[in-house]
Protein backbone atom coordinates (compact mmCIF):
# COMPACT_ATOMS: atom_id res chain seq x y z
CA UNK A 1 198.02 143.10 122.14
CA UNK A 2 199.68 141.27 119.23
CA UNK A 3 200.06 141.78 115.53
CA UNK A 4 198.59 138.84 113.56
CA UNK A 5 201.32 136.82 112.73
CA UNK A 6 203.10 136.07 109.76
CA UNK A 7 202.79 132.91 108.06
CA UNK A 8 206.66 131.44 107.36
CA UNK A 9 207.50 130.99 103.93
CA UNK A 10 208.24 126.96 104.18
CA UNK A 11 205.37 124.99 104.71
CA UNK A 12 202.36 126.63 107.52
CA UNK A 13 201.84 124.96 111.00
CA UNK A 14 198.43 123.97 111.28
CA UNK A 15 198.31 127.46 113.38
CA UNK A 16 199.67 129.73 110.55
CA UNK A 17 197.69 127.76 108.04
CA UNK A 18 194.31 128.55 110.50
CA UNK A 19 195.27 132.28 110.70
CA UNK A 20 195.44 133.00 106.84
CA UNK A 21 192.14 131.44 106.55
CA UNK A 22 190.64 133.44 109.32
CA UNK A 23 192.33 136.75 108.19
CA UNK A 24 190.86 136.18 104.63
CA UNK A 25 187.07 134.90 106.19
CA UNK A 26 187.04 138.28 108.49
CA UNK A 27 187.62 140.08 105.32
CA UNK A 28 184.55 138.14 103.49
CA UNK A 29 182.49 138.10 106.27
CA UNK A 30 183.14 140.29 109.16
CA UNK A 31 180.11 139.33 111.04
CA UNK A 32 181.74 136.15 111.99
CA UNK A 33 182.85 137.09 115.67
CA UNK A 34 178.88 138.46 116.29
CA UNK A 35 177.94 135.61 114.67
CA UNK A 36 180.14 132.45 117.04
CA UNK A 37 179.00 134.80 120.18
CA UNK A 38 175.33 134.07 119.30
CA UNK A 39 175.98 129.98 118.54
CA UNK A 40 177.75 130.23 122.12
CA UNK A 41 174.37 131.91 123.45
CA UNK A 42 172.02 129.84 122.15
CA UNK A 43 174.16 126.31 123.26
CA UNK A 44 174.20 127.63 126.56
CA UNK A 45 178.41 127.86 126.77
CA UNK A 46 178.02 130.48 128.85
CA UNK A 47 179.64 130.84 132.70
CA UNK A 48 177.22 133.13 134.49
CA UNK A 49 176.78 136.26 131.68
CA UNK A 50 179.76 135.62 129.88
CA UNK A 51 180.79 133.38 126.84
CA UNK A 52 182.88 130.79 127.60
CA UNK A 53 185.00 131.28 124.08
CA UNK A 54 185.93 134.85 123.33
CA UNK A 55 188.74 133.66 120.55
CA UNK A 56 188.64 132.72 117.34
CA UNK A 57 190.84 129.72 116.70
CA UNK A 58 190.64 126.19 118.48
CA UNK A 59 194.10 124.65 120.17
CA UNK A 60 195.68 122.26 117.95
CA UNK A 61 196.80 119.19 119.30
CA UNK A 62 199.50 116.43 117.02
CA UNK A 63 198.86 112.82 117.00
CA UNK A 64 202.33 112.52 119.19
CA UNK A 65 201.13 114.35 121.98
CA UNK A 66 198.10 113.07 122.53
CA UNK A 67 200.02 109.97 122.34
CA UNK A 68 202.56 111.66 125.22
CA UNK A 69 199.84 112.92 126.99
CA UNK A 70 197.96 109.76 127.31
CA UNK A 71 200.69 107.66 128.75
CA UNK A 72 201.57 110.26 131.42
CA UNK A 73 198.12 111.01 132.28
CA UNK A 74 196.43 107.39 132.29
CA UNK A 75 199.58 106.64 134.74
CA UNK A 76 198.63 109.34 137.16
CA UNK A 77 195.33 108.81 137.35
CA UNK A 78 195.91 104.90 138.12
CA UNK A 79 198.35 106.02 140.87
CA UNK A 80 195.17 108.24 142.09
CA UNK A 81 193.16 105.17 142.70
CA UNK A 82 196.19 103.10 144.11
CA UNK A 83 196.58 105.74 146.87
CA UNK A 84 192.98 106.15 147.82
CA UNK A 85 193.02 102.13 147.83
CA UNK A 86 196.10 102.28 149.80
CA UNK A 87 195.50 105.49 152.02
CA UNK A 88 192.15 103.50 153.73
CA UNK A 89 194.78 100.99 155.22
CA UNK A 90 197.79 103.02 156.15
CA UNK A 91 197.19 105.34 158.64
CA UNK A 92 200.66 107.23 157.85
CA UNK A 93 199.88 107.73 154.09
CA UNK A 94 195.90 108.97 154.73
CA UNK A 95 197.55 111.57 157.44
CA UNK A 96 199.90 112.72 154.55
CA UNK A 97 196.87 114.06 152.75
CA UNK A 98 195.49 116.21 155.31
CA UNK A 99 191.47 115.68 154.85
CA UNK A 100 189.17 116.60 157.75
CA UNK A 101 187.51 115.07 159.86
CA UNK A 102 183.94 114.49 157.69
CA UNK A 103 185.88 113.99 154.86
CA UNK A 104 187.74 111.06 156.43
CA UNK A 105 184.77 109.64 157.69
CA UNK A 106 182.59 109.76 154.30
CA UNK A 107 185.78 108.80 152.56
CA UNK A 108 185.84 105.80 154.60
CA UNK A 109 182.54 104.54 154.03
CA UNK A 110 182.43 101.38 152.68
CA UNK A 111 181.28 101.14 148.84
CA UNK A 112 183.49 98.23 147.27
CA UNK A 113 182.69 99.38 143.85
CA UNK A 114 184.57 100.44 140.66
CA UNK A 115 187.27 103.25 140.88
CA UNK A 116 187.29 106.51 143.29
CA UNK A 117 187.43 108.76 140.50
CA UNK A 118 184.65 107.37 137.53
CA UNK A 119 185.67 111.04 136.12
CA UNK A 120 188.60 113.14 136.93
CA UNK A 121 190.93 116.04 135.22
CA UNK A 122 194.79 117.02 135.29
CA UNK A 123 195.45 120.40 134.52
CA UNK A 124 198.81 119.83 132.62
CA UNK A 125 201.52 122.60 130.61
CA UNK A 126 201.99 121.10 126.98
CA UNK A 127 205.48 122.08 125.61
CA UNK A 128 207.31 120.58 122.93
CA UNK A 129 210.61 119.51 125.55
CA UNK A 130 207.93 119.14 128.38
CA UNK A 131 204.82 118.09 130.03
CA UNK A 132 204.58 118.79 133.26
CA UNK A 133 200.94 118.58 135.65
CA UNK A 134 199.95 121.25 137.98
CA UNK A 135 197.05 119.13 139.80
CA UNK A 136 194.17 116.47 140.04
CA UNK A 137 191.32 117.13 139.96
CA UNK A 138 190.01 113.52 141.10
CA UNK A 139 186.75 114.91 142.53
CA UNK A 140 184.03 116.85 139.97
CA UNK A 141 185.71 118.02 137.11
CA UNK A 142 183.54 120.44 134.81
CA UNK A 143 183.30 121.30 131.39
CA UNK A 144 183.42 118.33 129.28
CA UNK A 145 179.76 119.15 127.92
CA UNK A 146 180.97 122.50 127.39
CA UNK A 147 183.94 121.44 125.87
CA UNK A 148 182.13 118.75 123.40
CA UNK A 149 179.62 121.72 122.15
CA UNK A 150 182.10 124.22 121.51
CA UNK A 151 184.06 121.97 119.55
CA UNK A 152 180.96 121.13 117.41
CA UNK A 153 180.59 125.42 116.91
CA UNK A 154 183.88 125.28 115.67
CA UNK A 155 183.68 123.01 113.42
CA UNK A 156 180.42 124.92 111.98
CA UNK A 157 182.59 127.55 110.94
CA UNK A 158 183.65 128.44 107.37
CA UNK A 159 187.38 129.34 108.44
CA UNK A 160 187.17 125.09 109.55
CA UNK A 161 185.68 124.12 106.04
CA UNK A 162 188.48 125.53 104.42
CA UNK A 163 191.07 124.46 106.99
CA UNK A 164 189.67 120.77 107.09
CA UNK A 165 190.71 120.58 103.22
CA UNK A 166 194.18 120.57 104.51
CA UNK A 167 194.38 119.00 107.72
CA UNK A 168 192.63 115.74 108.88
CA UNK A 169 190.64 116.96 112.20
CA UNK A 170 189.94 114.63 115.01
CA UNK A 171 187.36 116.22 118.23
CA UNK A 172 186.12 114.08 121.36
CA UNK A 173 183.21 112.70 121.94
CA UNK A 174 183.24 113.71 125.82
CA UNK A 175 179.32 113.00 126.82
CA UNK A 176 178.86 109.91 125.46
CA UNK A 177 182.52 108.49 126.82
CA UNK A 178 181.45 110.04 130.28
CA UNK A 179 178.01 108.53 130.19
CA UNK A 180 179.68 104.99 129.01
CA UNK A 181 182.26 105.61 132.02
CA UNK A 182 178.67 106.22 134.61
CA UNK A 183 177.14 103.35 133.42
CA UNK A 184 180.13 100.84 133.74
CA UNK A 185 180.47 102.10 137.67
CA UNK A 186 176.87 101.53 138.04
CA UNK A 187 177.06 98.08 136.96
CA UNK A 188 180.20 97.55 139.23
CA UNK A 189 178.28 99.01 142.35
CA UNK A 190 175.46 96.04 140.97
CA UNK A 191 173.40 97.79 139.13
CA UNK A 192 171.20 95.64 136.68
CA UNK A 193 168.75 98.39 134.49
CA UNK A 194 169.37 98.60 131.19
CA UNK A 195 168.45 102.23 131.69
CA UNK A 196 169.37 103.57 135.30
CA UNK A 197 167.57 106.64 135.89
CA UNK A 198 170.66 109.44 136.62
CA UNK A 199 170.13 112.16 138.74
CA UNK A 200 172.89 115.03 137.88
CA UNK A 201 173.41 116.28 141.59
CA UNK A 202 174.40 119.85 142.10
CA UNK A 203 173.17 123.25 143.57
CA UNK A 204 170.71 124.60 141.05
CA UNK A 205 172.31 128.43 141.34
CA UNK A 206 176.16 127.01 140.43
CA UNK A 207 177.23 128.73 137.40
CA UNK A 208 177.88 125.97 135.09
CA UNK A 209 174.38 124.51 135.79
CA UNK A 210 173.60 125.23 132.05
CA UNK A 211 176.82 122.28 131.33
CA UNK A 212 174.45 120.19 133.30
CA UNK A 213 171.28 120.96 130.67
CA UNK A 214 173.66 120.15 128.13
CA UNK A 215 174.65 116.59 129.27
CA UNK A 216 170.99 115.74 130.44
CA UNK A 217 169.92 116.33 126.56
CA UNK A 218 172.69 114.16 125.71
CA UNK A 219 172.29 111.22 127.89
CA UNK A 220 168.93 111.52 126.76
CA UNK A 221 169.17 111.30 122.92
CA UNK A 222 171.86 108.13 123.91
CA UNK A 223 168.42 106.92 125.97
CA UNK A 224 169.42 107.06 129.57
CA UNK A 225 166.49 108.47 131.38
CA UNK A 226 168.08 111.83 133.08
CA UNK A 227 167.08 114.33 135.39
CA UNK A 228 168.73 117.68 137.15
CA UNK A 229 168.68 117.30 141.21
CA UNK A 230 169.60 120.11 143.68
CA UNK A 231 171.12 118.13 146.70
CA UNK A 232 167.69 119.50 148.57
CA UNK A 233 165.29 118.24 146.02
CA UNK A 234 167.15 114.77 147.49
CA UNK A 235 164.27 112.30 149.56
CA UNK A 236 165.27 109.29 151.33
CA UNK A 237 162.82 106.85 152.22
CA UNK A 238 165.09 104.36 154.14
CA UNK A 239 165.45 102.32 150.78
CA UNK A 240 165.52 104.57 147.81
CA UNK A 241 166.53 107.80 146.82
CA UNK A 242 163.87 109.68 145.42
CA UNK A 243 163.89 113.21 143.20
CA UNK A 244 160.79 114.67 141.37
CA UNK A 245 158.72 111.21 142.11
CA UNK A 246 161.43 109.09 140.42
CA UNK A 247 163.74 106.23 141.90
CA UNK A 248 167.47 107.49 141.44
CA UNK A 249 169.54 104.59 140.37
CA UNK A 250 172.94 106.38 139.60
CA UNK A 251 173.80 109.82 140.93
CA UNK A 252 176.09 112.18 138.67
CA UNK A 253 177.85 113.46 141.67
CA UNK A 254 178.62 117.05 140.70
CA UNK A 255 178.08 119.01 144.34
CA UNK A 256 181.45 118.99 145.81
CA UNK A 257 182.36 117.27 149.23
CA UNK A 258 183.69 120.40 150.23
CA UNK A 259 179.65 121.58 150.69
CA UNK A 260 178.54 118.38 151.59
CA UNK A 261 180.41 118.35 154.29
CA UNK A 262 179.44 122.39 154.84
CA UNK A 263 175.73 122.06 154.36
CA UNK A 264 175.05 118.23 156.42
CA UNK A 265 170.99 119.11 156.51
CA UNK A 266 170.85 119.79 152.78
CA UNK A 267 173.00 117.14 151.71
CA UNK A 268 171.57 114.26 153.83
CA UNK A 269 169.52 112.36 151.72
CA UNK A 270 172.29 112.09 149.75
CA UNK A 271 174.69 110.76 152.51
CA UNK A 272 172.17 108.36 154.16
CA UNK A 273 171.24 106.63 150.62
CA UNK A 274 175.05 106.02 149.93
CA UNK A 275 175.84 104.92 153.36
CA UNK A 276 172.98 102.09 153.04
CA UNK A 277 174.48 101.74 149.65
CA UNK A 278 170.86 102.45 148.04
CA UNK A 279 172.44 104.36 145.02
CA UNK A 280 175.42 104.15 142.72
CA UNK A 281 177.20 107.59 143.45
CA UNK A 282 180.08 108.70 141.02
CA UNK A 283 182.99 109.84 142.01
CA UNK A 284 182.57 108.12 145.13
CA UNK A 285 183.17 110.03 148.65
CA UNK A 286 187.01 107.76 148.08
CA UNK A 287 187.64 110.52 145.26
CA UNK A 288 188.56 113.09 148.15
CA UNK A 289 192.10 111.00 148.76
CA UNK A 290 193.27 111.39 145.85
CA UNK A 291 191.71 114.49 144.70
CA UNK A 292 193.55 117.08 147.52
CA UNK A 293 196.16 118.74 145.74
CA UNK A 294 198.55 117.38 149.02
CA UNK A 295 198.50 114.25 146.43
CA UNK A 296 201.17 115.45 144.34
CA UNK A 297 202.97 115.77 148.01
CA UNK A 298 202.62 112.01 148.23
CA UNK A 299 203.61 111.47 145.00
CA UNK A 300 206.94 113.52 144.74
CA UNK A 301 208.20 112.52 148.75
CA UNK A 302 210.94 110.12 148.77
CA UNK A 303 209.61 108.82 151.71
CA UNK A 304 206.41 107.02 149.67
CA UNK A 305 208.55 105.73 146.73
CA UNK A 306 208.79 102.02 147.74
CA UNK A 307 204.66 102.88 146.44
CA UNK A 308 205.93 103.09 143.12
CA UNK A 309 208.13 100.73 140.30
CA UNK A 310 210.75 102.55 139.28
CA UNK A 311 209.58 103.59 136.12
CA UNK A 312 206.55 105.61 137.84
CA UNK A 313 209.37 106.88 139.72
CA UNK A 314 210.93 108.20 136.93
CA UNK A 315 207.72 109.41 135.21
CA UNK A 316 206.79 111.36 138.85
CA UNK A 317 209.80 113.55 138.93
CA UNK A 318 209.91 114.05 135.02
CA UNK A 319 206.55 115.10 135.06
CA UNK A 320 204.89 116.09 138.78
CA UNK A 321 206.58 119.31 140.14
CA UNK A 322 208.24 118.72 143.63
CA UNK A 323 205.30 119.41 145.91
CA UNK A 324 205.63 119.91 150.00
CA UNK A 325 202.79 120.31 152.62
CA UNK A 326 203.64 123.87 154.08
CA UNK A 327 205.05 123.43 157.67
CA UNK A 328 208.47 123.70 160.07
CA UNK A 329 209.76 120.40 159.20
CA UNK A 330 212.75 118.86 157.24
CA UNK A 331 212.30 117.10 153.54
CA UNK A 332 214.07 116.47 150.95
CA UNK A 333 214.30 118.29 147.50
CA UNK A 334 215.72 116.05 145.10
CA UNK A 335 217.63 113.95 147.14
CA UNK A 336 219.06 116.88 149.05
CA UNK A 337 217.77 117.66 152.77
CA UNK A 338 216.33 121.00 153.30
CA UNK A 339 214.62 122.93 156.29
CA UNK A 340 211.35 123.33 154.54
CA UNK A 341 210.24 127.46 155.74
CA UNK A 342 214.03 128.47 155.27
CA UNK A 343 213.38 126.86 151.46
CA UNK A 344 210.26 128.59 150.93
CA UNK A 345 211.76 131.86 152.16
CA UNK A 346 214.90 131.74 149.81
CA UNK A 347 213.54 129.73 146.89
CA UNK A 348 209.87 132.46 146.43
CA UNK A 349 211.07 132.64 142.58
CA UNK A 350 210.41 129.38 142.03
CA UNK A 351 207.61 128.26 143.99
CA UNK A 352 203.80 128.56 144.21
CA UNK A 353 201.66 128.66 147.46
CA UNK A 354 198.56 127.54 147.30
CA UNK A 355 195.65 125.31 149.64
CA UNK A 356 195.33 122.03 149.57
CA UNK A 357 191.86 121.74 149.23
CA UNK A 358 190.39 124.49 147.21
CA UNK A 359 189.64 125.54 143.51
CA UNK A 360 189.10 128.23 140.63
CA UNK A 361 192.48 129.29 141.44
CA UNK A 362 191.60 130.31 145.13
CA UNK A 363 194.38 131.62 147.21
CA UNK A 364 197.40 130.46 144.96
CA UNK A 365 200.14 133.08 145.20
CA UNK A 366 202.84 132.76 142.96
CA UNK A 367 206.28 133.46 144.64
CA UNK A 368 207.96 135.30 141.34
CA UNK A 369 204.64 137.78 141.11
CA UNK A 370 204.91 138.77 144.86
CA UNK A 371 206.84 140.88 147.13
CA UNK A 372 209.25 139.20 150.11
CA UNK A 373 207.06 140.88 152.41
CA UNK A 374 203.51 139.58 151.45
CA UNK A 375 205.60 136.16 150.55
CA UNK A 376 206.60 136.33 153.84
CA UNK A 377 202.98 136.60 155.09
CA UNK A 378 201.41 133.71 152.55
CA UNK A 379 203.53 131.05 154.37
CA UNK A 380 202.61 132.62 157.84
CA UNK A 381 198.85 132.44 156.70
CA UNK A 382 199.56 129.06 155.12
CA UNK A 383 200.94 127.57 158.38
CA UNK A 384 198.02 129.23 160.87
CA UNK A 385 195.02 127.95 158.59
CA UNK A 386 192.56 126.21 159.89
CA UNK A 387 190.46 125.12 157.81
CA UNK A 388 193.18 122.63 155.75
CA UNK A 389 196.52 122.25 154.97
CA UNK A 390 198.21 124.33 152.15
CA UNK A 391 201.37 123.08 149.85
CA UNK A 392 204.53 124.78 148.37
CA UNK A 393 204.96 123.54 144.29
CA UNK A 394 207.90 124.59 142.33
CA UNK A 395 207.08 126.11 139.53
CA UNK A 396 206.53 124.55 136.23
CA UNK A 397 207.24 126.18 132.08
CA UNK A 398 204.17 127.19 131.00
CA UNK A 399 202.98 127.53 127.09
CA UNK A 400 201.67 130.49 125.78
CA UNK A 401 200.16 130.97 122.17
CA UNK A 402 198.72 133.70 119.99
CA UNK A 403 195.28 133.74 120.25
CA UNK A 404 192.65 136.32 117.78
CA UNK A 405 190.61 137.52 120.45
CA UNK A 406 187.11 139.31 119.70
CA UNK A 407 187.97 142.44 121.95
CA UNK A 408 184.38 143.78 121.23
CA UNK A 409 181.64 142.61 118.63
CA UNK A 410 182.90 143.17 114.94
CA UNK A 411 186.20 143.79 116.15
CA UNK A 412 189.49 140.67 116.22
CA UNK A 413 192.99 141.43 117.93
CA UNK A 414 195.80 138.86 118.48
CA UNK A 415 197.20 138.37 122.00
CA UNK A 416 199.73 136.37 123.67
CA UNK A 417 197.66 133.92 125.67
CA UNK A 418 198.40 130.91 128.48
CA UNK A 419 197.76 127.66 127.97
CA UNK A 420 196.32 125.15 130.43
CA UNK A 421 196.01 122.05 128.94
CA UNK A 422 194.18 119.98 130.88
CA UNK A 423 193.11 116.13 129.68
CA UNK A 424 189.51 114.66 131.04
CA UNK A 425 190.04 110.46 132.29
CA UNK A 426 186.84 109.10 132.96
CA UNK A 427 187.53 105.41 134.39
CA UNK A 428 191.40 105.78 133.82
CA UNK A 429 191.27 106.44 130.28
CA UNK A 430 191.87 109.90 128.33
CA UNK A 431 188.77 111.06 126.34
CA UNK A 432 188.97 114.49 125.70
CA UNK A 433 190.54 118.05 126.80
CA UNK A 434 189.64 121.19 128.35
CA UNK A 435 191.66 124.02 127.02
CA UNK A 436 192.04 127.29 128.70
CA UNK A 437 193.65 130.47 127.82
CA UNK A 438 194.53 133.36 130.42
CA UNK A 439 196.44 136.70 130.03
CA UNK A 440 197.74 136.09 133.66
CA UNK A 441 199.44 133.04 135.68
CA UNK A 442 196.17 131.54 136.34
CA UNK A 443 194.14 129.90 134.01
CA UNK A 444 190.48 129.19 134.92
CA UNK A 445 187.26 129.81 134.06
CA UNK A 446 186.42 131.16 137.33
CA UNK A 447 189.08 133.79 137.73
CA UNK A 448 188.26 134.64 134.32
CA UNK A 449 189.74 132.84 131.99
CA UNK A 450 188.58 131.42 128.41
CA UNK A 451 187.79 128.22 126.84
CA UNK A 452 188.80 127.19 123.60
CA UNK A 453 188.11 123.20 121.71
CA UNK A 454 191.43 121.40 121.06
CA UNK A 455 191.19 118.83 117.84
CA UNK A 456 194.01 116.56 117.07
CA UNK A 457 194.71 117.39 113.35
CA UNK A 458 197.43 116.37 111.01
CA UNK A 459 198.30 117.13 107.53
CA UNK A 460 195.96 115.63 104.98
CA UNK A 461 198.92 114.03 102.88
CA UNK A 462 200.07 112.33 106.33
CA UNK A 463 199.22 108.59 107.03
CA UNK A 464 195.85 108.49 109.34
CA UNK A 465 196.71 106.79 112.92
């Protein structure tokens, strides 16, 4: 727990500025904190029984970040769909990524349409001297309907009236860029309706199914006819796919692979339509290549950099942290060679195990949080799994904040927070951010992390951009 912090006597960040407002609202109206839970309840930003948004203040983002972020991020997600692209016809590079079986063979069913990853996420460390990305997630990224209502809450609130009299604020219109970004890879697959009927494809007990309630009313009030599918609702009739009696035109792929490949009975109506090529499915079954965090492996090996110009060179090892496949081989770590397990061994400080293939922070183990011994034991698990391939990352500077944080109704403590900063692409192009906060090294909503908006603001007597 943290003091509330003092504002500096030269001009206020936008951060100090937000804090003297808030400290002088609680004051006026201490019901506020009862008051956001309730807005958060009755929007449905909630993840299972909790609130998504336990703190009162938003992330602030400057126009030259976003700018910073953009370039770095629109660049990795292009070299996402180069590498799916290029993976299909280079056996070497697709082994380098370690996907199964099923996953190769639905990756490498032929759809000749649009881009792998229609909507994707990097989950990315914003510091002032750095930017560095911790994965991709190419495949089903949640939380931009969350993200987009939560901002809107925020900017409901009387500490933002009186903040927004100082500072220009800028939020992201996340649905409507993701349902623009749908649309345009339905029309690549083909598609010709001026109003495909969207089937948002998931199982109907996943915890963020009230996200996909959220974007169904918004597609809706934009006029794209939309509907909530679990995979087994799913018919195929040999030439359509069919949901509650209606003819699915574009599927809102949110069910991972991962349980597509897992559950094969459940899931194929789903399969057969897309292998006849009956439906437009985004992401595409490509996504997978790209997706796996072994991708980052690809990206930072010397061995694949005749893949890349030199200046995407340059950006990868400024800004992708040196990332291995675990197993008793030699590399190279920045030029120099290295036995890879003797590396892991010496270098646990500094590096992060984790699978290849899995998410909500499952099974990462950070080397400087961990004994040698149960070190020692992550890489022998690591090399005997099974079920996938796991990688070795060094680690990256994080950011942490202060953060008021509604420790119970009616009451607000400050407390030193991480940051995961992670920008939505849909098609290639940033729209948007999901911004979580964590007390520990790992910063999810499923291990129990927070959610706050992020706006781009700057100061009212600036220039606009």
């Amino acid at each position: 727990m943290t003091s509330a912090p003092t504002p500096s006597p030269s001009s206020p960040s936008p951060v100090e500025e937000w804090h003297a407002i808030l400290k002088a609202t609680l004051l006026r109206v201490p019901a506020l904190p009862e008051e956001l839970f309730k807005r958060m309840r009755k929007a449905r930003l909630t993840f299972g029984d909790r609130v998504h948004c336990p703190f009162l203040r938003p992330f602030f983002l400057s126009p030259e970040d976003e700018i910073r972020v953009r370039t770095v991020a629109e660049t990795i997600a292009d070299l996402g769909e180069r590498i799916a692209s290029a993976a299909l016809d280079d056996r070497h590079l697709f082994a380098q990524l370690h996907l199964r079986e099923e996953e190769e063979r639905l990756a490498r069913i032929p759809t000749g349409y649009g881009p792998a990853s229609t909507a994707s996420r990097l989950d990315a460390f914003l510091l002032p001297d750095s930017l560095k990305f911790a994965e991709y997630n190419g495949e089903s990224p949640a939380g931009a309907g969350y993200s987009e209502t939560l901002a809107e809450i925020f900017r409901e609130l009387s500490v933002m009236g009186k903040f927004v009299q100082t500072y220009e604020v800028h939020s992201y219109s996340l649905s409507a860029k993701l349902l623009d970004a749908l649309v345009m890879s339905y029309r690549d697959w083909g598609g010709s309706s001026t109003k495909p009927q969207i089937a948002i494809v998931d199982w109907e007990d996943v915890p963020t199914f009230s996200e996909f309630e959220i974007l169904k009313e918004r597609f809706e009030r934009m006029g794209i006819p939309t509907l909530i599918a679990d995979p087994r609702e799913l018919e195929w009739d040999g030439k359509s796919l069919v949901s509650q009696e209606k003819k699915i035109d574009l599927v809102y792929r949110r069910v991972l692979i991962n349980d597509i490949v897992a559950k094969p009975v459940e899931c194929s109506a789903l399969v057969k339509a897309y292998s006849a090529n009956a439906v437009c499915v985004a992401n595409n079954f490509r996504c997978k290549i790209p997706h796996v965090k072994a991708f980052f492996a690809v990206l930072t090996d010397e061995q694949n950099g005749a893949l890349f110009s030199h200046g995407e060179r340059e950006l990868i090892e400024k800004h992708i942290p040196w990332t291995r496949v675990v197993a008793d081989v030699g590399t190279a770590h920045y030029g120099q060679h290295i036995d890879l397990l003797a590396f892991i061994r010496k270098e646990r400080e500094n590096l992060v195990l984790k699978p290849s293939d899995e998410y909500g922070g499952s099974g990462v183990t950070l080397g400087w949080e961990t004994s040698e011994a149960a070190w020692d034991v992550a890489i022998e698990n690591a090399l005997l799994a099974r079920n996938g391939a796991w990688i070795v990352q060094e680690r990256i500077p994080i950011r942490r904040e202060v953060f008021p944080y509604i420790a119970d109704v009616g009451k607000v403590d400050y407390r030193d927070m991480l940051v995961d900063f992670a920008p939505y692409l849909f098609r290639g192009k940033l729209c948007g951010f999901l911004t979580r906060l964590s007390a520990t090294g790992l910063a999810n909503v499923t291990s129990g992390g927070g959610q706050v908006p992020a706006f781009r603001v700057f100061p009212r007597s600036s220039p606009a951009y």
